[in-house]
Protein backbone atom coordinates (compact mmCIF):
# COMPACT_ATOMS: atom_id res chain seq x y z
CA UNK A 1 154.70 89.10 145.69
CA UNK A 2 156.58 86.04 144.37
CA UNK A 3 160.55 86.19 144.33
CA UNK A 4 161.72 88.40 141.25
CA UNK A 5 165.08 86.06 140.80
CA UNK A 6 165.26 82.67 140.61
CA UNK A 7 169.25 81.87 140.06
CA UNK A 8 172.36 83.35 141.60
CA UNK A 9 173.75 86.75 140.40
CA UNK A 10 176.52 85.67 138.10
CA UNK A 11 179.22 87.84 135.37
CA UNK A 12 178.89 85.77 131.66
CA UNK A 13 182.70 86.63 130.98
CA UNK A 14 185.88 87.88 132.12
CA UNK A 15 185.83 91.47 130.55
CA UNK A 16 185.41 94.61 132.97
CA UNK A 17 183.76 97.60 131.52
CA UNK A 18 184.77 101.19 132.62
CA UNK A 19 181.02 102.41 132.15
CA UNK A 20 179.52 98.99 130.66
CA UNK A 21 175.75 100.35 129.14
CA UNK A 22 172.54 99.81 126.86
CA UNK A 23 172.53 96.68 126.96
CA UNK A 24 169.88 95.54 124.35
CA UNK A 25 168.94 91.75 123.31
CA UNK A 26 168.72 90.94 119.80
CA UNK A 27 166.28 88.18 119.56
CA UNK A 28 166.59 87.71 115.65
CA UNK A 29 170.55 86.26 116.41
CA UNK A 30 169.87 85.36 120.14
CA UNK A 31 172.71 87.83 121.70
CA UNK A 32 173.44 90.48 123.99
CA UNK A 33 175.22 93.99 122.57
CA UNK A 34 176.40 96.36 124.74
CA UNK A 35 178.97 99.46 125.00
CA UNK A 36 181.84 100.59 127.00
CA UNK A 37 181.66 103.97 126.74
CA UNK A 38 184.60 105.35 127.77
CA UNK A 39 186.45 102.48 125.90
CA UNK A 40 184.71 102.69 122.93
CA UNK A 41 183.51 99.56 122.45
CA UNK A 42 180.99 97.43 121.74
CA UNK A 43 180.88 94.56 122.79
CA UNK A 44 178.84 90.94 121.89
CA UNK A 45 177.87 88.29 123.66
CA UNK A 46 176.03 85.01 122.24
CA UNK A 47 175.37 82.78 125.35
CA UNK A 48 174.87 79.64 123.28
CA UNK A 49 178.36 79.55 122.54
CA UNK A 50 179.19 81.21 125.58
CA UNK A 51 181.68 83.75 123.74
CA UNK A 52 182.03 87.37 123.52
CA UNK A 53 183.26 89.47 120.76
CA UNK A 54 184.70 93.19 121.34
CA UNK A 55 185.16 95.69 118.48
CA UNK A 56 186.73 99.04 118.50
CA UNK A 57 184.70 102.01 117.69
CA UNK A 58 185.82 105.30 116.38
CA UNK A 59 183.82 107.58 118.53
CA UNK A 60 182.31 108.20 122.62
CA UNK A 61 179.34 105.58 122.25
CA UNK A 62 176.79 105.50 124.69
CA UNK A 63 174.16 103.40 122.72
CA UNK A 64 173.52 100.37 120.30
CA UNK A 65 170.36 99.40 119.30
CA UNK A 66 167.98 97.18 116.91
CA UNK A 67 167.29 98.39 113.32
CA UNK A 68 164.60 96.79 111.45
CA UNK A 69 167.81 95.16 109.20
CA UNK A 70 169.22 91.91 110.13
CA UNK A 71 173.32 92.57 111.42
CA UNK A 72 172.53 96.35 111.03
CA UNK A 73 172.57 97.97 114.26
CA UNK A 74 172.22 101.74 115.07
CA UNK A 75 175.03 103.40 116.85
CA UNK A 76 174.19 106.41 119.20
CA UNK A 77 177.42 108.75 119.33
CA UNK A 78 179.66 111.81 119.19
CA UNK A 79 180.25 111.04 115.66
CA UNK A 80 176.23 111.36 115.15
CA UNK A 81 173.76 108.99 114.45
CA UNK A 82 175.19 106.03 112.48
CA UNK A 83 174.72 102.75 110.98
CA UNK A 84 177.20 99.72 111.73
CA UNK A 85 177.02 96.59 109.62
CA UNK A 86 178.37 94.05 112.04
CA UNK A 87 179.90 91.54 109.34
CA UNK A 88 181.64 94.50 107.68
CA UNK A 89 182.53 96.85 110.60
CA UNK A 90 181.18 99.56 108.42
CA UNK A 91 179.69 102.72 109.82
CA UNK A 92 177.07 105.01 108.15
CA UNK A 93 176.02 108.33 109.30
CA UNK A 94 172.37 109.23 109.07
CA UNK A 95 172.87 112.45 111.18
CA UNK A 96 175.37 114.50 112.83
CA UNK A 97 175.38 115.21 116.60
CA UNK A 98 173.17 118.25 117.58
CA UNK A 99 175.45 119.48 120.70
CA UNK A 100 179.28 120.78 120.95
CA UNK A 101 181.60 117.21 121.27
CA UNK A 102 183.59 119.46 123.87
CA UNK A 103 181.09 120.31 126.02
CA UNK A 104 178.36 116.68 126.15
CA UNK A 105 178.03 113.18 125.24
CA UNK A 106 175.27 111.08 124.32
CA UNK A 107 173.88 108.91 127.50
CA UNK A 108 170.61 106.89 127.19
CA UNK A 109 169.51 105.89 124.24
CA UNK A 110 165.92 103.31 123.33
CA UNK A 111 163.56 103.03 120.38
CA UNK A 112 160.31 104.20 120.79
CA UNK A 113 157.04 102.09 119.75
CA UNK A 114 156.91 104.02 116.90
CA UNK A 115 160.30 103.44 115.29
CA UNK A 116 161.81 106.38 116.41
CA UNK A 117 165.15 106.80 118.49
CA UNK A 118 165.21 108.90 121.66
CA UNK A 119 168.05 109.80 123.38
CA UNK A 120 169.76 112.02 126.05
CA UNK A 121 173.11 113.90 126.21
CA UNK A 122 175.08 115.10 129.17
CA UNK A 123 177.16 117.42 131.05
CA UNK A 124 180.62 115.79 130.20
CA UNK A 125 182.08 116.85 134.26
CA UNK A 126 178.42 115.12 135.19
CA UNK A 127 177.80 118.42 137.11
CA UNK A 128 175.75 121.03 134.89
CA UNK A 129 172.41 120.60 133.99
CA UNK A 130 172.86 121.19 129.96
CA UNK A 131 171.71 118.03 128.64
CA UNK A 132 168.90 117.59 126.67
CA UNK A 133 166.04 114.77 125.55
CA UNK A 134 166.10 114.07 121.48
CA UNK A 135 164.00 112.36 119.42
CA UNK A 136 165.05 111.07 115.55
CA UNK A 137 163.57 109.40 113.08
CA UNK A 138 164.19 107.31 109.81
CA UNK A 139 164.37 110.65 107.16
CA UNK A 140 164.97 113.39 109.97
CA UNK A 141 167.28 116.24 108.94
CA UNK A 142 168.28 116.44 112.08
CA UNK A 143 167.38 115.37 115.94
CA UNK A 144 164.51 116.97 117.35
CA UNK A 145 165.07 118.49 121.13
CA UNK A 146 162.66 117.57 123.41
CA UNK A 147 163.22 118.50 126.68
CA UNK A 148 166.61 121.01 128.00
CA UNK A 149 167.87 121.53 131.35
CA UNK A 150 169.27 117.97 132.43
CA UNK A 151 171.90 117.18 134.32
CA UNK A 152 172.52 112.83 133.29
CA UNK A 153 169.33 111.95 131.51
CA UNK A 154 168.58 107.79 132.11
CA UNK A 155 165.68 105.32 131.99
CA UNK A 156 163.36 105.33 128.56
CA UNK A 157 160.56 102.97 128.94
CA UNK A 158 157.16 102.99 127.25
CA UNK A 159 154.27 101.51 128.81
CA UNK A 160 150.49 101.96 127.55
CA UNK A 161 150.45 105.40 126.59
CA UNK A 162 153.17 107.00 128.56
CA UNK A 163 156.84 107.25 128.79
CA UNK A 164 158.95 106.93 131.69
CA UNK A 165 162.61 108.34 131.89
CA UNK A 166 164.91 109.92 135.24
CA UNK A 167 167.42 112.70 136.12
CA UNK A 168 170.01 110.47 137.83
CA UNK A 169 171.43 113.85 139.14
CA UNK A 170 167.92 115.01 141.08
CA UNK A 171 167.33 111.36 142.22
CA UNK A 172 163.97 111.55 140.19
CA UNK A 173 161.32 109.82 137.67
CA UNK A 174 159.91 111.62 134.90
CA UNK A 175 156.49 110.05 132.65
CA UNK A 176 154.64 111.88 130.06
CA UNK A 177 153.20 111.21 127.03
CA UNK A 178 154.25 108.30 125.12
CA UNK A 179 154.56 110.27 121.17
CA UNK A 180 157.06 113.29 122.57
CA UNK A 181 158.19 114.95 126.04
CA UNK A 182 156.15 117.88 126.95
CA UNK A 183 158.06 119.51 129.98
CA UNK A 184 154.48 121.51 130.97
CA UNK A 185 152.94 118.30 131.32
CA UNK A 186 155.05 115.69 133.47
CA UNK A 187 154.59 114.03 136.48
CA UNK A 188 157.27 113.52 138.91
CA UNK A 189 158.50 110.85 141.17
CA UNK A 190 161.40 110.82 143.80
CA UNK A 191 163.68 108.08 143.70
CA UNK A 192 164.76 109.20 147.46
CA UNK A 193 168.45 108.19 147.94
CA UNK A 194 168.81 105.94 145.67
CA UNK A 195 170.35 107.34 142.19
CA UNK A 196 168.45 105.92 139.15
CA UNK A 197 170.46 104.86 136.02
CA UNK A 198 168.84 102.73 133.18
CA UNK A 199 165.88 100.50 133.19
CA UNK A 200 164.14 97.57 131.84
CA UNK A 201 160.62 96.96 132.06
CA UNK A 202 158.66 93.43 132.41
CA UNK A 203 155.43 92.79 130.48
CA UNK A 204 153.49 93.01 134.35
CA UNK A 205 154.56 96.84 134.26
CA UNK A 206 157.43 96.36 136.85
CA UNK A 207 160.20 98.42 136.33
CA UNK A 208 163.16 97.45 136.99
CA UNK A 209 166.17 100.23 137.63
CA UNK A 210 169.68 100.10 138.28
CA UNK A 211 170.65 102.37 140.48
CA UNK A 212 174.43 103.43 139.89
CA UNK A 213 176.54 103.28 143.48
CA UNK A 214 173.93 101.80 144.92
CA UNK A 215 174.82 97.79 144.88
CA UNK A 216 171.43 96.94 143.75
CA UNK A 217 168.56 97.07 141.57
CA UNK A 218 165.16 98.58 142.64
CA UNK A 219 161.68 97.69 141.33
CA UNK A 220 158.81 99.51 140.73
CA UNK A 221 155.24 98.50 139.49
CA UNK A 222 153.87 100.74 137.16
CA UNK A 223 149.67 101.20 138.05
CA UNK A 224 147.23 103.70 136.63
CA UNK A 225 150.19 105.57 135.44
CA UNK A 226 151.51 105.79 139.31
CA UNK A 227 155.24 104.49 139.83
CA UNK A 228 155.16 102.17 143.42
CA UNK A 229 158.35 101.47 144.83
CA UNK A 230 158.62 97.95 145.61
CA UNK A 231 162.23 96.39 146.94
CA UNK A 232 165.64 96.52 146.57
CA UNK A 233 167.42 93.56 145.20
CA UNK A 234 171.23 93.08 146.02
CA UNK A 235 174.23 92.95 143.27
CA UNK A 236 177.54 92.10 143.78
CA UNK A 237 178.79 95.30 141.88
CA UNK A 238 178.95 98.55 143.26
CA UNK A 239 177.95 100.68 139.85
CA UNK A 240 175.33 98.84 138.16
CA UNK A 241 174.52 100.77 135.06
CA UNK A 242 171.51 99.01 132.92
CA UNK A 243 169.52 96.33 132.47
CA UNK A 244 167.71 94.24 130.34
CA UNK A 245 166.00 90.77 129.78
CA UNK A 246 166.95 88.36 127.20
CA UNK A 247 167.59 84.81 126.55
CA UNK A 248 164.79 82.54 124.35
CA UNK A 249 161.40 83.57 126.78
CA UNK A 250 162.94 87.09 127.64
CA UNK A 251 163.37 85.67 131.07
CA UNK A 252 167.59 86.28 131.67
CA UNK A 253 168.04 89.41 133.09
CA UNK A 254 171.43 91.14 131.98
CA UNK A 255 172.86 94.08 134.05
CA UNK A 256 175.89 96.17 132.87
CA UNK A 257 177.93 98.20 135.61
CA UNK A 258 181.20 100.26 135.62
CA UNK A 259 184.69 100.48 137.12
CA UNK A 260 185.19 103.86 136.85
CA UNK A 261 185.76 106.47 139.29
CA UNK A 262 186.48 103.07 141.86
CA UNK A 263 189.77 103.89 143.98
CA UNK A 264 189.38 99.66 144.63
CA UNK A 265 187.04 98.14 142.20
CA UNK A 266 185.87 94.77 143.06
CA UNK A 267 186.49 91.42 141.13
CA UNK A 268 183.08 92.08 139.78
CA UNK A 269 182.86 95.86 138.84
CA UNK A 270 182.73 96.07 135.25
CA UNK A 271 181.19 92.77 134.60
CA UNK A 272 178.17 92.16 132.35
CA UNK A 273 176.07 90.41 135.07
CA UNK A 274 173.03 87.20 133.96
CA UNK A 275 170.83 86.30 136.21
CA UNK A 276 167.60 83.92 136.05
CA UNK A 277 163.82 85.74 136.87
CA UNK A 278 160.29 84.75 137.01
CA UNK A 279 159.15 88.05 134.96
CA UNK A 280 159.18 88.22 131.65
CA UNK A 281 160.67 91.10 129.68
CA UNK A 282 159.04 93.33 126.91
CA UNK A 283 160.50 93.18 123.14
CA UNK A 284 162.77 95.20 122.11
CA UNK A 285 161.72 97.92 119.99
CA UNK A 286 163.44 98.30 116.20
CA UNK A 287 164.09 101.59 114.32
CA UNK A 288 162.97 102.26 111.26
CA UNK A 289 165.80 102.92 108.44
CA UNK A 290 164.95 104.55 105.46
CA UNK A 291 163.43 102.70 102.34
């Protein structure tokens, strides 16, 4: 197998994230967007300029993602589902929030083949298995549950006819059919020790996971609709969180991680993390808005 990276491991700026994720590369403008969740922030980064821009949101954020709008991005929160215009800072609302703000939070968040938005909430101690798997789309009164009983839903990835997702709580991997999640129909894959957060996939079928406390990121090739482990690849964070590729040929692998919970972070907790490959990554999927 030929070496996944190609360049050293470096952060693209000086800003440290308390729980830096979804990162998601917008090829139309040729930058990165991510959130700080518990900051509330999102946060911009266009490498040709080398310069980052950080706005405040209103709400516990846990996603931003592509819209099939130029600037119009789709914010995944407690506030709902909502629109933000990135000149104007303005927010829409295009649903409300299925669970109780008191008890979850939204966590992963990607947009399906089809258009659609999926996304997972979460126990808000991290410790009871009450979050769920939605799935919204463009004209939806409201989200559509999925799948119940989960403890930190993570990882949405489509490949062929399947998706992939994890329970970062029971150190597993999760793929079923690509349209919905049918709970009766899953297949199942331990992650061992190693606690699975968000993923990225390259157009070979390789996964590649973060996997949160861990100091690394693990790989997987995807075959037949089998996940097989592959190797662990070092990080000079202790929390990485996501990961995604970007940059012109989709072959600059980003990686958020987080500070929090760290009695003595490192320099580098926190950072958003580039680093060169020889894989290159899938396209981001856009939703579909309305009209």
């Amino acid at each position: 197998m030929a070496a996944f990276l190609r360049s050293d491991v470096t952060p693209v700026n000086d800003y440290r994230a308390e729980l830096g994720e979804t990162p998601v590369w917008c090829d139309r403008s040729q930058s990165l967007l991510w959130v700080d969740i518990n900051r509330q922030r999102l946060l911009r980064y266009w490498p040709s300029r080398r310069e980052t821009e950080i706005r405040t949101l209103p709400g516990v954020t846990s996603g931003v993602l592509l819209t099939d709008k130029e600037e119009l991005f789709l914010l995944v929160s407690q506030l709902g589902i909502t629109t933000y215009d990135f000149a104007s800072g303005e927010i829409a609302v295009l649903c409300d929030y299925p669970e109780e703000i008191a008890k979850t939070r939204p966590n992963e968040a990607a947009i399906a083949p089809d258009g659609s938005l999926w996304f997972g909430t979460m126990d808000l101690t991290e410790n009871d298995p009450i979050g769920a798997w939605y799935r919204y789309a463009a004209g939806d009164a409201a989200p559509e549950m999925m799948m119940d009983k989960l403890t930190i839903p993570n990882t949405l990835v489509w490949h062929e006819n399947r998706v992939w997702f994890a329970d970062s709580s029971a150190k597993r991997f999760y793929s079923g059919n690509s349209k919905r999640i049918n709970p009766r129909t899953l297949s199942c894959y331990s992650s061992g020790e190693l606690t699975p957060d968000g993923s990225t996939l390259t157009t070979s079928g390789r996964l590649v996971n973060a996997c949160f406390g861990h100091h690394c990121l693990f790989t997987y090739q995807i075959n037949d609709g089998e996940l097989l482990a592959e190797e662990a690849i070092p990080l000079p964070v202790s929390q990485p969180s996501c990961c995604t590729f970007g940059g012109p040929e989709r072959k600059t692998l980003f990686i958020t991680s987080a500070r929090k919970g760290l009695e003595n972070p490192g320099e580098l907790d926190g950072a958003l993390l580039q680093v060169e490959t020889n894989e290159t990554g899938v396209p981001q999927h856009r939703f579909i808005l309305p009209g």
